[in-house]
PDB file of N, CA and C in Angstrom:
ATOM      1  N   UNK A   1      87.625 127.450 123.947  1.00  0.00           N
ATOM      2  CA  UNK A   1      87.728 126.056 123.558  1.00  0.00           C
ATOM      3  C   UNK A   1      86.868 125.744 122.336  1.00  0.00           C
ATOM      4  N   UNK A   2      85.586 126.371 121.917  1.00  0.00           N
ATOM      5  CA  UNK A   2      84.601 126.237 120.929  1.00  0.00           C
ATOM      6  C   UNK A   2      86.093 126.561 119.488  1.00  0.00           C
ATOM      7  N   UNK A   3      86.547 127.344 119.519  1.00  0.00           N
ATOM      8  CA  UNK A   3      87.695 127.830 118.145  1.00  0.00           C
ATOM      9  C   UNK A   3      88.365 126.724 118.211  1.00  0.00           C
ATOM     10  N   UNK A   4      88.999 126.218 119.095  1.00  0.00           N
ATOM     11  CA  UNK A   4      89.732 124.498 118.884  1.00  0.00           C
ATOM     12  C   UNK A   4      88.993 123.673 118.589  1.00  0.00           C
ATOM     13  N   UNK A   5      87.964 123.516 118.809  1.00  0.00           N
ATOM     14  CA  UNK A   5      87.128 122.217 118.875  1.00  0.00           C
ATOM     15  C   UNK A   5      86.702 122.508 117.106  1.00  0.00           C
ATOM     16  N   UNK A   6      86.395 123.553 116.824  1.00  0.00           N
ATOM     17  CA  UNK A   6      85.739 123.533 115.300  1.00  0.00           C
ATOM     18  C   UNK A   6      87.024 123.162 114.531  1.00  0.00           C
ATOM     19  N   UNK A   7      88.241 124.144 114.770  1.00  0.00           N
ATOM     20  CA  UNK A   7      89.297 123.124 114.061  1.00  0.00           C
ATOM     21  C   UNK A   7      89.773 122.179 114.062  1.00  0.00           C
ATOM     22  N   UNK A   8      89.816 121.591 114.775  1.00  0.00           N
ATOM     23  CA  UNK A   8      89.913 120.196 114.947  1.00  0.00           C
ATOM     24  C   UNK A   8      89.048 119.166 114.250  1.00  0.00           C
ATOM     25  N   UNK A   9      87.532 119.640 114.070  1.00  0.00           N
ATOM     26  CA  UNK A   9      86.397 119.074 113.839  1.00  0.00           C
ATOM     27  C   UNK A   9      87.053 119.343 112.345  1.00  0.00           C
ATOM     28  N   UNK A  10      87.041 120.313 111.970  1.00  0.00           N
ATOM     29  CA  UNK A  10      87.528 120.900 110.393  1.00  0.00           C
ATOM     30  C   UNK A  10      88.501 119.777 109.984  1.00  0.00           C
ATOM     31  N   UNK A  11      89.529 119.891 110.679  1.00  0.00           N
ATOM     32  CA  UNK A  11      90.735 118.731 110.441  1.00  0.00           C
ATOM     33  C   UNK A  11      90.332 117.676 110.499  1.00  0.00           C
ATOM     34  N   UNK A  12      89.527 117.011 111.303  1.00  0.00           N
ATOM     35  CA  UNK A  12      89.161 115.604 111.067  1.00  0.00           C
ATOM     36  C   UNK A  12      88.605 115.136 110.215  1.00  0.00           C
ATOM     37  N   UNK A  13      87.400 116.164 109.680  1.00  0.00           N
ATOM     38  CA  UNK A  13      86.670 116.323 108.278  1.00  0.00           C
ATOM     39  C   UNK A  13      87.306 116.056 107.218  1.00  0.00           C
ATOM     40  N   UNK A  14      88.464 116.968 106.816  1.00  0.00           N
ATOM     41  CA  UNK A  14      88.926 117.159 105.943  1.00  0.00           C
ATOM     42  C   UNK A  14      89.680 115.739 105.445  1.00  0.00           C
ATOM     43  N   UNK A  15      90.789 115.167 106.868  1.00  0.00           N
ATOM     44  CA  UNK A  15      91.644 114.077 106.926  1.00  0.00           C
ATOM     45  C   UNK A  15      90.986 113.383 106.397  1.00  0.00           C
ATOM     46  N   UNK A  16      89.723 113.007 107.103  1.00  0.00           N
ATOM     47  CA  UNK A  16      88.981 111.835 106.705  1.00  0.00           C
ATOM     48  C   UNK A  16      88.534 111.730 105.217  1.00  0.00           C
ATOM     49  N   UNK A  17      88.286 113.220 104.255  1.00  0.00           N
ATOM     50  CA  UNK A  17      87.630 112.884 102.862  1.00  0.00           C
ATOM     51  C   UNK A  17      88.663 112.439 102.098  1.00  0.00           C
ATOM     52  N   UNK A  18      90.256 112.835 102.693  1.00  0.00           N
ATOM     53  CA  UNK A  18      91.211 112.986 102.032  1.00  0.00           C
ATOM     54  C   UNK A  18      91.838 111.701 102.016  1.00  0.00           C
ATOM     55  N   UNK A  19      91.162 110.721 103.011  1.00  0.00           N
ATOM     56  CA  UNK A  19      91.813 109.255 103.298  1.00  0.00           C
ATOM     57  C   UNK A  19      90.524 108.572 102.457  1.00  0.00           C
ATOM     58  N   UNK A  20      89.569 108.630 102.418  1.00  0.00           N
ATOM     59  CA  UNK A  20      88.290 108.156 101.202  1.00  0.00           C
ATOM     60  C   UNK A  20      88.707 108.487  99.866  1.00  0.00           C
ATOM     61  N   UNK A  21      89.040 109.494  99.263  1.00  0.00           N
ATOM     62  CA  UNK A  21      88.918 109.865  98.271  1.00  0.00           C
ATOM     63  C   UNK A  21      90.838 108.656  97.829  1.00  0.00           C
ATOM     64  N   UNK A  22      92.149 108.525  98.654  1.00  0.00           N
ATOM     65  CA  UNK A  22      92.787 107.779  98.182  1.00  0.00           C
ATOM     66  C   UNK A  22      92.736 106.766  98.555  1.00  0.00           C
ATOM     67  N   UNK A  23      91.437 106.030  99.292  1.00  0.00           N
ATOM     68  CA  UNK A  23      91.034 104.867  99.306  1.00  0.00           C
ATOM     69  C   UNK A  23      90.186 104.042  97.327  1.00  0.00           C
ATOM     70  N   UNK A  24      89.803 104.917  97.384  1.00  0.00           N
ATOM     71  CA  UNK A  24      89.260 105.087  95.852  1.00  0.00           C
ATOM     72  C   UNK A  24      90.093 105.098  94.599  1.00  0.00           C
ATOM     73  N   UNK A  25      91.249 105.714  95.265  1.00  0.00           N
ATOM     74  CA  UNK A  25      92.153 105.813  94.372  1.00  0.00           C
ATOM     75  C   UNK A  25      93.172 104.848  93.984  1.00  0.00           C
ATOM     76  N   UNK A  26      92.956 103.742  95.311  1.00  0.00           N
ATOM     77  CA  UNK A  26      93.778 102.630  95.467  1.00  0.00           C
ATOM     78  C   UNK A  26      93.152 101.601  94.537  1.00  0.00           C
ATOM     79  N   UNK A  27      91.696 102.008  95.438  1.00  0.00           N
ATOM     80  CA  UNK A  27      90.677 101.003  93.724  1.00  0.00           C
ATOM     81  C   UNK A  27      90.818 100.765  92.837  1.00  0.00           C
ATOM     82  N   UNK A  28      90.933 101.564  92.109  1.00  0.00           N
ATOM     83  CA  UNK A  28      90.460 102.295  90.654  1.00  0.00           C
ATOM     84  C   UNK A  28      91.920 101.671  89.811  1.00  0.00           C
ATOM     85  N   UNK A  29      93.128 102.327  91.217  1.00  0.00           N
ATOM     86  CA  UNK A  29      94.354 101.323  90.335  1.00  0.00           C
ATOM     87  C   UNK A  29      94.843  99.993  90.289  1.00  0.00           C
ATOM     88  N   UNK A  30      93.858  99.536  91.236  1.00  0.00           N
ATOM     89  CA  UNK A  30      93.734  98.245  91.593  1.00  0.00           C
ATOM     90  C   UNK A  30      93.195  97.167  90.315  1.00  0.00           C
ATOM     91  N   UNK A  31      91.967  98.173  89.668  1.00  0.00           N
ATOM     92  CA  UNK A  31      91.219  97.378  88.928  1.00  0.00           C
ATOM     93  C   UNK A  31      91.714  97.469  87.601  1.00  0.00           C
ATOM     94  N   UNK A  32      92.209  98.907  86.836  1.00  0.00           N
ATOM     95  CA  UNK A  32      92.609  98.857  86.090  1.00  0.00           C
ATOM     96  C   UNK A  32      93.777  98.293  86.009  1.00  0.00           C
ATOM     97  N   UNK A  33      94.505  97.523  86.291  1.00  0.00           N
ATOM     98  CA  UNK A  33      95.638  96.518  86.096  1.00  0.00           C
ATOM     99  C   UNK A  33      95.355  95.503  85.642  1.00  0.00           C
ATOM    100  N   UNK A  34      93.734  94.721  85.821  1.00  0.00           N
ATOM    101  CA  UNK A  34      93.313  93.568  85.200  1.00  0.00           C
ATOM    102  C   UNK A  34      92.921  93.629  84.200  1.00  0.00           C
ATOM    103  N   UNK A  35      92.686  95.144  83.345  1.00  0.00           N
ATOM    104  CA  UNK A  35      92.650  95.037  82.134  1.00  0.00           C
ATOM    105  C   UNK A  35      93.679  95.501  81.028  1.00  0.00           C
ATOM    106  N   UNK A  36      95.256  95.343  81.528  1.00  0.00           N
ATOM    107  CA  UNK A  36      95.969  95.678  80.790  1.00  0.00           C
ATOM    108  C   UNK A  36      95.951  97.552  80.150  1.00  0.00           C
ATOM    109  N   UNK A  37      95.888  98.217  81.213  1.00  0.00           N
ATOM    110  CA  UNK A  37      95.532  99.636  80.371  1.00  0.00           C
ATOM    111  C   UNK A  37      97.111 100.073  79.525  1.00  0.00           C
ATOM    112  N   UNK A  38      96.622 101.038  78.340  1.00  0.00           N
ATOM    113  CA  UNK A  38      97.664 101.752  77.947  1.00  0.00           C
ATOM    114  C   UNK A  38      98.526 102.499  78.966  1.00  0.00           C
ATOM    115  N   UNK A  39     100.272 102.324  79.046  1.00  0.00           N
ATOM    116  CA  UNK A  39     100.773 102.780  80.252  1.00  0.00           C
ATOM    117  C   UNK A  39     100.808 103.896  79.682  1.00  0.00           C
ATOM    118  N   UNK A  40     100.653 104.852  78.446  1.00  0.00           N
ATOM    119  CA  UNK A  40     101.185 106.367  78.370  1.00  0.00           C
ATOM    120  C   UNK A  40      99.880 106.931  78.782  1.00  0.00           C
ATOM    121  N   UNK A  41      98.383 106.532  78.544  1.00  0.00           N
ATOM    122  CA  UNK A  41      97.464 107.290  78.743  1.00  0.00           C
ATOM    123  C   UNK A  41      97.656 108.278  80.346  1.00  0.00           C
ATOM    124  N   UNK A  42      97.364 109.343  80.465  1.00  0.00           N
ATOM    125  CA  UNK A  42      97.881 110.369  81.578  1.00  0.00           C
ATOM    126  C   UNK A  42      96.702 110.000  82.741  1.00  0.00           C
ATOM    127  N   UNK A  43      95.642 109.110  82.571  1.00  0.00           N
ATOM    128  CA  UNK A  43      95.292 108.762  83.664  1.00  0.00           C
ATOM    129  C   UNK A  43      96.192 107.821  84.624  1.00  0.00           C
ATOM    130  N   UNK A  44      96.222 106.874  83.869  1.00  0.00           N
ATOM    131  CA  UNK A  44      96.568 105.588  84.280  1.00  0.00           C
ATOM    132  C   UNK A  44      98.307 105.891  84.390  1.00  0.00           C
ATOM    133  N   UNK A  45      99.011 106.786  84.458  1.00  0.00           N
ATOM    134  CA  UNK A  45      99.718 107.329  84.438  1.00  0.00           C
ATOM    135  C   UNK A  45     100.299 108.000  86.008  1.00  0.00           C
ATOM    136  N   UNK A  46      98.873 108.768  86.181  1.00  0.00           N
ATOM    137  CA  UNK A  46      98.854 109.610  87.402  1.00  0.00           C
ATOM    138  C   UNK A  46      97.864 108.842  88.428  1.00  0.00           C
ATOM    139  N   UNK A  47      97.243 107.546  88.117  1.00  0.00           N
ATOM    140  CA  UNK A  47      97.122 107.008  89.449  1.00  0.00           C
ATOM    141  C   UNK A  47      98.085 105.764  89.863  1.00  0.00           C
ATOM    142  N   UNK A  48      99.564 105.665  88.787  1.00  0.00           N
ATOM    143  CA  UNK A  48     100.517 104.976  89.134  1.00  0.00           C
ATOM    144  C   UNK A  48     101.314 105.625  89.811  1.00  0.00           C
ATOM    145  N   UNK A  49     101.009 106.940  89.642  1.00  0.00           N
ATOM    146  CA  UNK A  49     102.534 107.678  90.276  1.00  0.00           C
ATOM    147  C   UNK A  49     101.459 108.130  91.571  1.00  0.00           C
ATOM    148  N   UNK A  50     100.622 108.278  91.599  1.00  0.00           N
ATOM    149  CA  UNK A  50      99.718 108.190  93.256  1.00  0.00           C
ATOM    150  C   UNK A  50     100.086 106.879  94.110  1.00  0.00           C
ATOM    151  N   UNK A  51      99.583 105.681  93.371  1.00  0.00           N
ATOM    152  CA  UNK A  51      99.803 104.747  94.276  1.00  0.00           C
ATOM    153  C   UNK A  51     101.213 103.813  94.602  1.00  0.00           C
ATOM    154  N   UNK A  52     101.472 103.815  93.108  1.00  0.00           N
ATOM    155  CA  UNK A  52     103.060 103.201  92.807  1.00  0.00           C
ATOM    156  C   UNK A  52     104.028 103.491  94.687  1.00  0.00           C
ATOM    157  N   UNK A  53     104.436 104.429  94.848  1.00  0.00           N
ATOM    158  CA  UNK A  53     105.717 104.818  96.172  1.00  0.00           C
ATOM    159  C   UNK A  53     104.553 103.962  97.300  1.00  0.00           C
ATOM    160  N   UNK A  54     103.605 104.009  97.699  1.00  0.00           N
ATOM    161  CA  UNK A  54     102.912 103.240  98.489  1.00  0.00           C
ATOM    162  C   UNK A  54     103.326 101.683  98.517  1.00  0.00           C
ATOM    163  N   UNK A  55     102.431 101.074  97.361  1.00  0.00           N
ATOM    164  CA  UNK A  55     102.844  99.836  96.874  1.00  0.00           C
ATOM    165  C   UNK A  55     103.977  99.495  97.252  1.00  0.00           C
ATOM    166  N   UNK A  56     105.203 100.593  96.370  1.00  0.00           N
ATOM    167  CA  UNK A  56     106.462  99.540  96.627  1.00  0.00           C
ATOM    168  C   UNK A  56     106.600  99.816  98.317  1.00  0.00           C
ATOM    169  N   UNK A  57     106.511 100.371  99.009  1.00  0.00           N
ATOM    170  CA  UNK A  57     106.826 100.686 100.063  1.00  0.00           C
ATOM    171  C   UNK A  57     106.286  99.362 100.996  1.00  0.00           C
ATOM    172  N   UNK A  58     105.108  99.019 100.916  1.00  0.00           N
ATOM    173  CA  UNK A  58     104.348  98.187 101.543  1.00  0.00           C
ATOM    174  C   UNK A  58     105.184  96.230 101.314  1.00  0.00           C
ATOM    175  N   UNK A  59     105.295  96.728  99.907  1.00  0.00           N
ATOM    176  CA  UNK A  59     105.818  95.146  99.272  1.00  0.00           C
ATOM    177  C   UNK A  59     107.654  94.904  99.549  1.00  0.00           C
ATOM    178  N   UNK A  60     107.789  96.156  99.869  1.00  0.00           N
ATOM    179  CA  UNK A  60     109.295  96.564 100.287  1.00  0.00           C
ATOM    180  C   UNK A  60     109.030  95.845 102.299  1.00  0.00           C
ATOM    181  N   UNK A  61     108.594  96.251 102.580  1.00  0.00           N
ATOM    182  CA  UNK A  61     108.570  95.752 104.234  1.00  0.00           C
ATOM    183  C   UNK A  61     107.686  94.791 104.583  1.00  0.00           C
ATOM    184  N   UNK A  62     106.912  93.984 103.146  1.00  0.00           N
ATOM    185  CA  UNK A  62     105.734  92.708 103.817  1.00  0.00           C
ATOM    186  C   UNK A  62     106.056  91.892 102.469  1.00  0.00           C
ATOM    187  N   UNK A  63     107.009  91.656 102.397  1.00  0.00           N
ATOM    188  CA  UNK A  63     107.429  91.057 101.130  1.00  0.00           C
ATOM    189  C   UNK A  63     106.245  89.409 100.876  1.00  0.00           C
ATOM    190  N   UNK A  64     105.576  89.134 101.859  1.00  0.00           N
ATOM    191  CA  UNK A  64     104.501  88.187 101.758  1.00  0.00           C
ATOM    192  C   UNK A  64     103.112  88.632 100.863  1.00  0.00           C
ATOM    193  N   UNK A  65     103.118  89.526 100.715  1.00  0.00           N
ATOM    194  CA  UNK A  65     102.000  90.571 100.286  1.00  0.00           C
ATOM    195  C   UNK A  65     101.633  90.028  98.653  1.00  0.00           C
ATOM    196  N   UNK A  66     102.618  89.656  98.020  1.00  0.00           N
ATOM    197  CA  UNK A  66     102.867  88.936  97.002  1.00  0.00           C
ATOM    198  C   UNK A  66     102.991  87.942  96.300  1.00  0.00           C
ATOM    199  N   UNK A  67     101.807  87.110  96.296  1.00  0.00           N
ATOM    200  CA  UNK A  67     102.087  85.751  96.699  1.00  0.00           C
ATOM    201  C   UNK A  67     101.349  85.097  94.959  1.00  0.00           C
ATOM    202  N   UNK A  68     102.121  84.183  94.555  1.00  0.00           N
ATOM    203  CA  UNK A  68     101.337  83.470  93.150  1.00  0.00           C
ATOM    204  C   UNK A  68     100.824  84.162  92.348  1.00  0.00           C
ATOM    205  N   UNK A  69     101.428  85.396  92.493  1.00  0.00           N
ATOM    206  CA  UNK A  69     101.722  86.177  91.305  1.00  0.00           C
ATOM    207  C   UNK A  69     100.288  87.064  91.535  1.00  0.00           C
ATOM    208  N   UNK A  70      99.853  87.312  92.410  1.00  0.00           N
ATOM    209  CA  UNK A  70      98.910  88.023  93.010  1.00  0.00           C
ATOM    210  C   UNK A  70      99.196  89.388  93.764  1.00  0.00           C
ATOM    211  N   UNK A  71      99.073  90.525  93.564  1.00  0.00           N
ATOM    212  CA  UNK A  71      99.655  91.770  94.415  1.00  0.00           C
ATOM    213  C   UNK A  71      98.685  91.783  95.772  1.00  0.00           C
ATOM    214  N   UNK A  72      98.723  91.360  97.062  1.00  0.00           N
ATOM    215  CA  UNK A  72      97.508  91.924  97.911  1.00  0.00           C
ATOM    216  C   UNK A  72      98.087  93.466  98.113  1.00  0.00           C
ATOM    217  N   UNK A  73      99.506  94.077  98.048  1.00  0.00           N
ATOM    218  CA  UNK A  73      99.736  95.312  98.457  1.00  0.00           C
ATOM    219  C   UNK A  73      98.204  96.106  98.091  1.00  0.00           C
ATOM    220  N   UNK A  74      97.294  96.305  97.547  1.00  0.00           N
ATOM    221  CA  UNK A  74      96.369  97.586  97.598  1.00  0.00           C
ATOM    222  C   UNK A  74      95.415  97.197  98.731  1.00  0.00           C
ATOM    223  N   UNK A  75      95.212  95.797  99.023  1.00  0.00           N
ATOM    224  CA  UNK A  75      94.427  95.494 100.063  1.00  0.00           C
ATOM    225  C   UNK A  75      94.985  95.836 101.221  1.00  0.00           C
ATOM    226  N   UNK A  76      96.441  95.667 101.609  1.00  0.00           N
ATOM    227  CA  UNK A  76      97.136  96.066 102.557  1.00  0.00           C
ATOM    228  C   UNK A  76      96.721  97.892 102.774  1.00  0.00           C
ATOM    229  N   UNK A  77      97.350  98.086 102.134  1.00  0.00           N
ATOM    230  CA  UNK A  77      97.009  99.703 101.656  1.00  0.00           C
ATOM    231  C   UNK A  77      95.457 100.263 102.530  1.00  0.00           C
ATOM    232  N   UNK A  78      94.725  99.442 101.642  1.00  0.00           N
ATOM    233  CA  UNK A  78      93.050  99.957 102.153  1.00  0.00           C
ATOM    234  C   UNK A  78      92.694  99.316 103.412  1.00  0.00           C
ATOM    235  N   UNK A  79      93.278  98.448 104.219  1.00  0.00           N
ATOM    236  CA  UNK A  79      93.482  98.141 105.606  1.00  0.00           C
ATOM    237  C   UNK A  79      93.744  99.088 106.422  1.00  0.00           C
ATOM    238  N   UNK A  80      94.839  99.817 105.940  1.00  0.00           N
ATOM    239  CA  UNK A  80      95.737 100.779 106.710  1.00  0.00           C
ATOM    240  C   UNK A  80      94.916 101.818 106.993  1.00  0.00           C
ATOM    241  N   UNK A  81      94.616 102.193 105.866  1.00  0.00           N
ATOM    242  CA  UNK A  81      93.802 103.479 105.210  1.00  0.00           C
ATOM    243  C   UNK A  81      92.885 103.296 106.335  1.00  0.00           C
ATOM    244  N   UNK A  82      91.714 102.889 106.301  1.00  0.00           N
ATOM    245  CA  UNK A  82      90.115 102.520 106.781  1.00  0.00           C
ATOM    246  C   UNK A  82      90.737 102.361 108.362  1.00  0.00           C
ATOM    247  N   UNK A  83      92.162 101.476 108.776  1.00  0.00           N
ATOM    248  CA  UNK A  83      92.434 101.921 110.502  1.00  0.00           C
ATOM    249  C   UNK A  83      92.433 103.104 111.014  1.00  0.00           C
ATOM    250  N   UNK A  84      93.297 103.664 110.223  1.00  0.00           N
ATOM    251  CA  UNK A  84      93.659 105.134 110.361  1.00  0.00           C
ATOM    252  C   UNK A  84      92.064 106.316 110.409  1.00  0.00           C
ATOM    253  N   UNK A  85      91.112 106.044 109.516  1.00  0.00           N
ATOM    254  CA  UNK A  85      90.141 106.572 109.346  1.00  0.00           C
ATOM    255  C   UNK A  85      89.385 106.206 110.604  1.00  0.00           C
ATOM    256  N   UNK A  86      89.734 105.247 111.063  1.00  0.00           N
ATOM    257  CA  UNK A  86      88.348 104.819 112.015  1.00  0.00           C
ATOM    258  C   UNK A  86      88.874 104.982 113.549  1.00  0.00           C
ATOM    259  N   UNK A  87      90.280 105.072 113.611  1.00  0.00           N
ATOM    260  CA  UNK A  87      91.056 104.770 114.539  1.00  0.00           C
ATOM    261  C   UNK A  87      90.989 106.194 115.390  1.00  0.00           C
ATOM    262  N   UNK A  88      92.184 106.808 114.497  1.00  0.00           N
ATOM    263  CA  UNK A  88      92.735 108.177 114.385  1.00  0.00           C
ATOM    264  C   UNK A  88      91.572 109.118 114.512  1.00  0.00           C
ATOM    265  N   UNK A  89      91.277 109.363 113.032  1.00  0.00           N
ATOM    266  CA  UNK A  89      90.367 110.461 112.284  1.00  0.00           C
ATOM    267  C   UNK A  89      89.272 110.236 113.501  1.00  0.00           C
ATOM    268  N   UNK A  90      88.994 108.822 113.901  1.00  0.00           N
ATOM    269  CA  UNK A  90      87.172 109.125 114.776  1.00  0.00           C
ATOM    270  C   UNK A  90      87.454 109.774 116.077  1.00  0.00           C
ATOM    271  N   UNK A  91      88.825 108.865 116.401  1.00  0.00           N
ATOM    272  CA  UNK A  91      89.015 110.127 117.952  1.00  0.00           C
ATOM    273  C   UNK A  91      89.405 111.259 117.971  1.00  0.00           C
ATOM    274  N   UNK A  92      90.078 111.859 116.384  1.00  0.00           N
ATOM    275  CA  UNK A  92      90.165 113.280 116.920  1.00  0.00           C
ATOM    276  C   UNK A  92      88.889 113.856 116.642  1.00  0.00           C
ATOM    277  N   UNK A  93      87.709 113.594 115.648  1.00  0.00           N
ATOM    278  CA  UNK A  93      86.613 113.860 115.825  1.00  0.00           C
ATOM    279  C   UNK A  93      85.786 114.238 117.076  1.00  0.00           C
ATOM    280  N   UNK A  94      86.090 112.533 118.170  1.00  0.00           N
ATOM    281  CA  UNK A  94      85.104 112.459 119.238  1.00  0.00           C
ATOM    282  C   UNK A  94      86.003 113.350 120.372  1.00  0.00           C
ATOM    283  N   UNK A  95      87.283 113.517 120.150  1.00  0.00           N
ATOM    284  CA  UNK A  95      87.728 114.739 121.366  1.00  0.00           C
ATOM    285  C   UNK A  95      87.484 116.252 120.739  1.00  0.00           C
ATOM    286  N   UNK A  96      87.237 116.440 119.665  1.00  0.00           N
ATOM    287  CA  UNK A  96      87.113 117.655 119.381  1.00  0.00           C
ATOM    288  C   UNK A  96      85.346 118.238 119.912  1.00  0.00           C
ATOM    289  N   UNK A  97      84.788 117.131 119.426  1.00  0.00           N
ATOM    290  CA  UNK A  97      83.395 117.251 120.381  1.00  0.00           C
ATOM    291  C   UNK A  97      82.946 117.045 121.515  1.00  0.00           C
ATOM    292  N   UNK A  98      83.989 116.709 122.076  1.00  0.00           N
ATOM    293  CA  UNK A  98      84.468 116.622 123.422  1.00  0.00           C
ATOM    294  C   UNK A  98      84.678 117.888 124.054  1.00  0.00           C
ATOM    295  N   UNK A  99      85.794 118.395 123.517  1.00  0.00           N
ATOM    296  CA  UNK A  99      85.760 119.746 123.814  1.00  0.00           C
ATOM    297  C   UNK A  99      85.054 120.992 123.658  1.00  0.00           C
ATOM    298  N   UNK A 100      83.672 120.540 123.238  1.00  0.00           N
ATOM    299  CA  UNK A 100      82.573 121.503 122.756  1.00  0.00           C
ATOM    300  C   UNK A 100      81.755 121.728 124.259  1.00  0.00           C
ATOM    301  N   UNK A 101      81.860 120.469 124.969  1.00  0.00           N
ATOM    302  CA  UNK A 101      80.850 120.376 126.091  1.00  0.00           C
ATOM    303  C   UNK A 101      81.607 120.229 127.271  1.00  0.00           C
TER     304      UNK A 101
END
Protein backbone atom coordinates (compact mmCIF):
# COMPACT_ATOMS: atom_id res chain seq x y z
CA UNK A 1 0.00 0.00 0.00
CA UNK A 2 3.14 2.50 0.79
CA UNK A 3 3.79 2.26 -3.61
CA UNK A 4 0.03 3.52 -3.99
CA UNK A 5 -0.03 5.90 -1.48
CA UNK A 6 3.34 7.70 -2.84
CA UNK A 7 1.64 7.73 -6.23
CA UNK A 8 -1.10 9.03 -5.52
CA UNK A 9 0.66 11.58 -3.23
CA UNK A 10 2.89 12.19 -6.57
CA UNK A 11 -0.41 12.73 -8.52
CA UNK A 12 -1.93 14.99 -6.24
CA UNK A 13 1.29 17.03 -6.15
CA UNK A 14 1.68 17.27 -9.47
CA UNK A 15 -2.40 18.00 -10.28
CA UNK A 16 -2.30 20.51 -7.86
CA UNK A 17 1.00 22.66 -9.36
CA UNK A 18 -0.56 22.06 -12.63
CA UNK A 19 -4.02 23.68 -11.50
CA UNK A 20 -1.78 26.86 -9.80
CA UNK A 21 0.41 27.36 -12.42
CA UNK A 22 -3.14 27.74 -14.98
CA UNK A 23 -4.65 29.58 -12.31
CA UNK A 24 -1.86 32.18 -13.06
CA UNK A 25 -2.30 31.77 -16.33
CA UNK A 26 -5.88 32.82 -16.22
CA UNK A 27 -4.40 36.01 -14.51
CA UNK A 28 -1.95 37.15 -16.47
CA UNK A 29 -4.65 36.88 -19.44
CA UNK A 30 -6.98 38.42 -17.52
CA UNK A 31 -4.88 41.49 -16.98
CA UNK A 32 -3.32 41.87 -20.08
CA UNK A 33 -6.61 42.61 -21.88
CA UNK A 34 -6.86 45.96 -19.97
CA UNK A 35 -4.04 47.10 -21.62
CA UNK A 36 -4.84 46.53 -25.12
CA UNK A 37 -1.73 44.15 -25.92
CA UNK A 38 -0.35 43.59 -29.49
CA UNK A 39 -2.51 40.45 -30.73
CA UNK A 40 0.57 39.02 -32.98
CA UNK A 41 3.12 39.24 -30.10
CA UNK A 42 3.61 35.12 -29.41
CA UNK A 43 3.00 35.67 -25.81
CA UNK A 44 -0.16 37.13 -25.72
CA UNK A 45 -0.84 34.86 -28.43
CA UNK A 46 -0.22 31.60 -26.51
CA UNK A 47 -1.96 32.63 -23.37
CA UNK A 48 -5.10 33.25 -25.71
CA UNK A 49 -4.96 30.01 -27.19
CA UNK A 50 -4.44 28.57 -23.35
CA UNK A 51 -7.30 30.31 -22.04
CA UNK A 52 -9.48 31.37 -25.08
CA UNK A 53 -11.49 27.27 -25.47
CA UNK A 54 -12.07 27.72 -21.57
CA UNK A 55 -13.56 31.18 -21.72
CA UNK A 56 -15.69 30.47 -24.59
CA UNK A 57 -16.75 27.34 -23.07
CA UNK A 58 -17.74 28.88 -19.72
CA UNK A 59 -19.55 32.05 -21.53
CA UNK A 60 -21.04 29.36 -23.91
CA UNK A 61 -23.05 27.60 -20.81
CA UNK A 62 -23.30 30.85 -18.20
CA UNK A 63 -24.10 33.24 -20.74
CA UNK A 64 -24.67 35.73 -17.47
CA UNK A 65 -20.95 35.75 -16.96
CA UNK A 66 -20.99 38.76 -19.23
CA UNK A 67 -22.55 41.43 -18.09
CA UNK A 68 -21.98 45.54 -19.13
CA UNK A 69 -19.50 44.72 -21.13
CA UNK A 70 -17.47 43.15 -18.36
CA UNK A 71 -16.03 39.39 -18.94
CA UNK A 72 -16.37 37.66 -15.23
CA UNK A 73 -15.61 34.26 -17.37
CA UNK A 74 -11.76 34.22 -15.81
CA UNK A 75 -13.25 34.68 -12.37
CA UNK A 76 -15.58 31.86 -13.09
CA UNK A 77 -12.62 29.92 -14.34
CA UNK A 78 -10.45 30.60 -11.06
CA UNK A 79 -13.56 29.52 -8.92
CA UNK A 80 -13.58 26.28 -10.58
CA UNK A 81 -9.95 25.92 -10.60
CA UNK A 82 -9.26 26.68 -6.60
CA UNK A 83 -12.74 24.01 -6.03
CA UNK A 84 -11.20 21.47 -7.77
CA UNK A 85 -7.76 22.16 -6.00
CA UNK A 86 -9.20 22.21 -2.63
CA UNK A 87 -11.96 19.81 -3.19
CA UNK A 88 -10.54 17.01 -5.34
CA UNK A 89 -6.66 17.46 -5.28
CA UNK A 90 -6.94 17.75 -1.04
CA UNK A 91 -8.81 14.44 -0.78
CA UNK A 92 -6.84 12.55 -2.99
CA UNK A 93 -3.93 13.90 -1.04
CA UNK A 94 -5.64 13.13 2.48
CA UNK A 95 -6.59 9.38 1.22
CA UNK A 96 -3.34 8.79 -0.14
CA UNK A 97 -1.98 9.53 3.40
CA UNK A 98 -4.46 7.69 4.54
CA UNK A 99 -3.27 4.86 3.08
CA UNK A 100 0.22 5.25 4.51
CA UNK A 101 -1.15 4.40 8.08
Amino acid sequence: MLLLANILSAVALILGGLITVYTWVVIIAAVITWVRPDPYNPIVRALRSLTEPVQYQVRKRMPFVYAGGIDFSPLIIILILQFTNMALIGSLAEFAHNLRY
